[in-house]
C-alpha atoms as a PDB file:
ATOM      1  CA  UNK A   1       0.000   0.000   0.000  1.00  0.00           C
ATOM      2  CA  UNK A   2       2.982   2.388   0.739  1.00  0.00           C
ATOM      3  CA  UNK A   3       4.462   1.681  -2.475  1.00  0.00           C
ATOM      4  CA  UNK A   4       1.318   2.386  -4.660  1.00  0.00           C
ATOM      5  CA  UNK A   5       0.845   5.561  -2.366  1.00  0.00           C
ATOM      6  CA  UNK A   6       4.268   6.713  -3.336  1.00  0.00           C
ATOM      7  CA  UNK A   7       4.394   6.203  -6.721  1.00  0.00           C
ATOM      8  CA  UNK A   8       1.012   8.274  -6.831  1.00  0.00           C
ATOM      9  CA  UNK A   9       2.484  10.975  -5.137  1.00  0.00           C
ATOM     10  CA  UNK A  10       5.691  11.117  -7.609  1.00  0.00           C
ATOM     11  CA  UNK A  11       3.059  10.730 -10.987  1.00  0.00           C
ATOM     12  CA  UNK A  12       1.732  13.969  -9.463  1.00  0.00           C
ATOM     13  CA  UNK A  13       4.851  15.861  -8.215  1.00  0.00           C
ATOM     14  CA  UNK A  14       5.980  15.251 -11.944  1.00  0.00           C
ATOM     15  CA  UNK A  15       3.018  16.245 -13.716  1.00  0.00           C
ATOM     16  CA  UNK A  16       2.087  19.151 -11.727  1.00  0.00           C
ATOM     17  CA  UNK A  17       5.378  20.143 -10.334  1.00  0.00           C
ATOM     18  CA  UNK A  18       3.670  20.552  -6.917  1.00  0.00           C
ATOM     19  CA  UNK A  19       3.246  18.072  -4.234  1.00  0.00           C
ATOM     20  CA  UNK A  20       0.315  16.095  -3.983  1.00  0.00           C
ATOM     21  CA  UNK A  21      -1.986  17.687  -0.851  1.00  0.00           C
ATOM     22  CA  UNK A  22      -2.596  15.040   1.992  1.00  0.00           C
ATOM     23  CA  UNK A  23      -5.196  15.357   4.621  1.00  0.00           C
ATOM     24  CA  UNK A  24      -5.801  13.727   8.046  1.00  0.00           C
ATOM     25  CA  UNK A  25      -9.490  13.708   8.885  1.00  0.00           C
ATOM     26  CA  UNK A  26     -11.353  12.171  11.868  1.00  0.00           C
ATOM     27  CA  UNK A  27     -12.630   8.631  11.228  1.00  0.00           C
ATOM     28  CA  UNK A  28     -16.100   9.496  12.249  1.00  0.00           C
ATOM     29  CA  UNK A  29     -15.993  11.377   8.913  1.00  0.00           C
ATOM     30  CA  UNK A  30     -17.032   9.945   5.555  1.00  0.00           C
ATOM     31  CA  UNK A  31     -15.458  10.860   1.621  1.00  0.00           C
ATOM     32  CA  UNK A  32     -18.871  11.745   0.706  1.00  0.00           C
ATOM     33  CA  UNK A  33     -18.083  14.961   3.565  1.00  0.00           C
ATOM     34  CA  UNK A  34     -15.359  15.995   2.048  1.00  0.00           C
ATOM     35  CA  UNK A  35     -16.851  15.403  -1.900  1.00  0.00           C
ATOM     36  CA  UNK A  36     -17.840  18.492  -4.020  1.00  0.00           C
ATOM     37  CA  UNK A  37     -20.550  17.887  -6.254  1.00  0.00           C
ATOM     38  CA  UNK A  38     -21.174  20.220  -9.395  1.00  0.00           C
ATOM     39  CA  UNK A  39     -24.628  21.361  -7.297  1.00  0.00           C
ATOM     40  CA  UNK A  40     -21.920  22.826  -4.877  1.00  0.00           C
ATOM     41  CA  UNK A  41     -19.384  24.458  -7.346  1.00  0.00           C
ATOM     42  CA  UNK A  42     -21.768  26.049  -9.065  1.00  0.00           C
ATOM     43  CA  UNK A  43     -22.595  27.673  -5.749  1.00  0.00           C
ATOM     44  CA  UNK A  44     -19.434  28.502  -5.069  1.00  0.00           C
ATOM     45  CA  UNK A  45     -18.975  25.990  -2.391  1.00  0.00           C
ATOM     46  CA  UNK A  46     -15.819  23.530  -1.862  1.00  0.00           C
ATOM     47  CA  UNK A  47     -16.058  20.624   0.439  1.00  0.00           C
ATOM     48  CA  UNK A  48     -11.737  20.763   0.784  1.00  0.00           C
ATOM     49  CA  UNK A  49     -10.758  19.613   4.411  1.00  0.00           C
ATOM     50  CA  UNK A  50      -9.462  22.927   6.307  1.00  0.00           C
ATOM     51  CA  UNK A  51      -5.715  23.975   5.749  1.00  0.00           C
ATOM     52  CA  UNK A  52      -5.036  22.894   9.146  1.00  0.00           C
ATOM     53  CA  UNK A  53      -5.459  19.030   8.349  1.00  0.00           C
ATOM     54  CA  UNK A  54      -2.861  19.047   6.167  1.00  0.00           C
ATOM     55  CA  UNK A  55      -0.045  16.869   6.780  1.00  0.00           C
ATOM     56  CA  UNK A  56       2.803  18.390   5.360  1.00  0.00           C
ATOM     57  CA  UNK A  57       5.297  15.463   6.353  1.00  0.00           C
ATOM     58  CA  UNK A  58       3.931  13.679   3.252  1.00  0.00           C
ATOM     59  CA  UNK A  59       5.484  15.911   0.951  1.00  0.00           C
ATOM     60  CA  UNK A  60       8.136  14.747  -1.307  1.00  0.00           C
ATOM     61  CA  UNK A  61       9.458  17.961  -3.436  1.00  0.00           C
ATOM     62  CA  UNK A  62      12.798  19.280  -2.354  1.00  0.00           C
ATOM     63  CA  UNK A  63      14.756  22.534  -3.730  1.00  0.00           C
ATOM     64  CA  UNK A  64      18.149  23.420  -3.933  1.00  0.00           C
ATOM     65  CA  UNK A  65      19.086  26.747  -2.705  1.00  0.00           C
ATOM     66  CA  UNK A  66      22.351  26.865  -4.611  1.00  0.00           C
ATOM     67  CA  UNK A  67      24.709  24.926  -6.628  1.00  0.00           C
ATOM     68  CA  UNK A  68      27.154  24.678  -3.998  1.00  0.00           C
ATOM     69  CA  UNK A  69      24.755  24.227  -1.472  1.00  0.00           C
ATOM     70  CA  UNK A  70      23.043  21.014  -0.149  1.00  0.00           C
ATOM     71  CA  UNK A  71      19.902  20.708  -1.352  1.00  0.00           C
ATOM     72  CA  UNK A  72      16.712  21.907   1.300  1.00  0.00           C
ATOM     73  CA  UNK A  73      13.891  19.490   1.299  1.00  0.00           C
ATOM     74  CA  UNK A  74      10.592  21.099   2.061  1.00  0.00           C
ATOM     75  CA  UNK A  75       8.016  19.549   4.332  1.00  0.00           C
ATOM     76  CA  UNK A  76       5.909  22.700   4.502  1.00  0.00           C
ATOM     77  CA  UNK A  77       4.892  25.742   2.104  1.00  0.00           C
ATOM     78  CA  UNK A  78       7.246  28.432   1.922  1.00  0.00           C
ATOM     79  CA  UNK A  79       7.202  31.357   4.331  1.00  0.00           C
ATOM     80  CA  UNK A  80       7.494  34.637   2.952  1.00  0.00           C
END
């Protein structure tokens, strides 16, 4: 399961050059909670879990700051 769970994440880190956004939610709640339908876009509503269930230690995309620098692997947005 890890395996297929990585290689998902890399498919999307190199097609969208962004890391693929992983949630923790409660088990009490169900996909269908968290499931837009086009009823709800078209009324401007998304059903995203909150920023703050992010889990940002499932990120795989790493920078390097410089060439002569080791490179800085990012487990969270950048700060500006």
């Amino acid at each position: 399961m890890d395996t297929i769970f990585s290689v998902i994440k890399m498919a999307y880190l190199s097609i969208c050059q962004e890391n693929l956004p992983i949630f923790g939610i409660a088990k009490t709640r169900a996909l269908v909670d968290f499931a837009t339908t086009e009823k709800d876009v078209s009324r401007g509503i998304s059903r995203m879990p909150l920023v703050l269930a992010r889990i940002y230690e499932e990120d795989i995309k790493f920078d390097s700051v410089a060439k002569n620098r080791a490179p800085v692997y990012k487990t969270s947005p950048s700060v500006v």
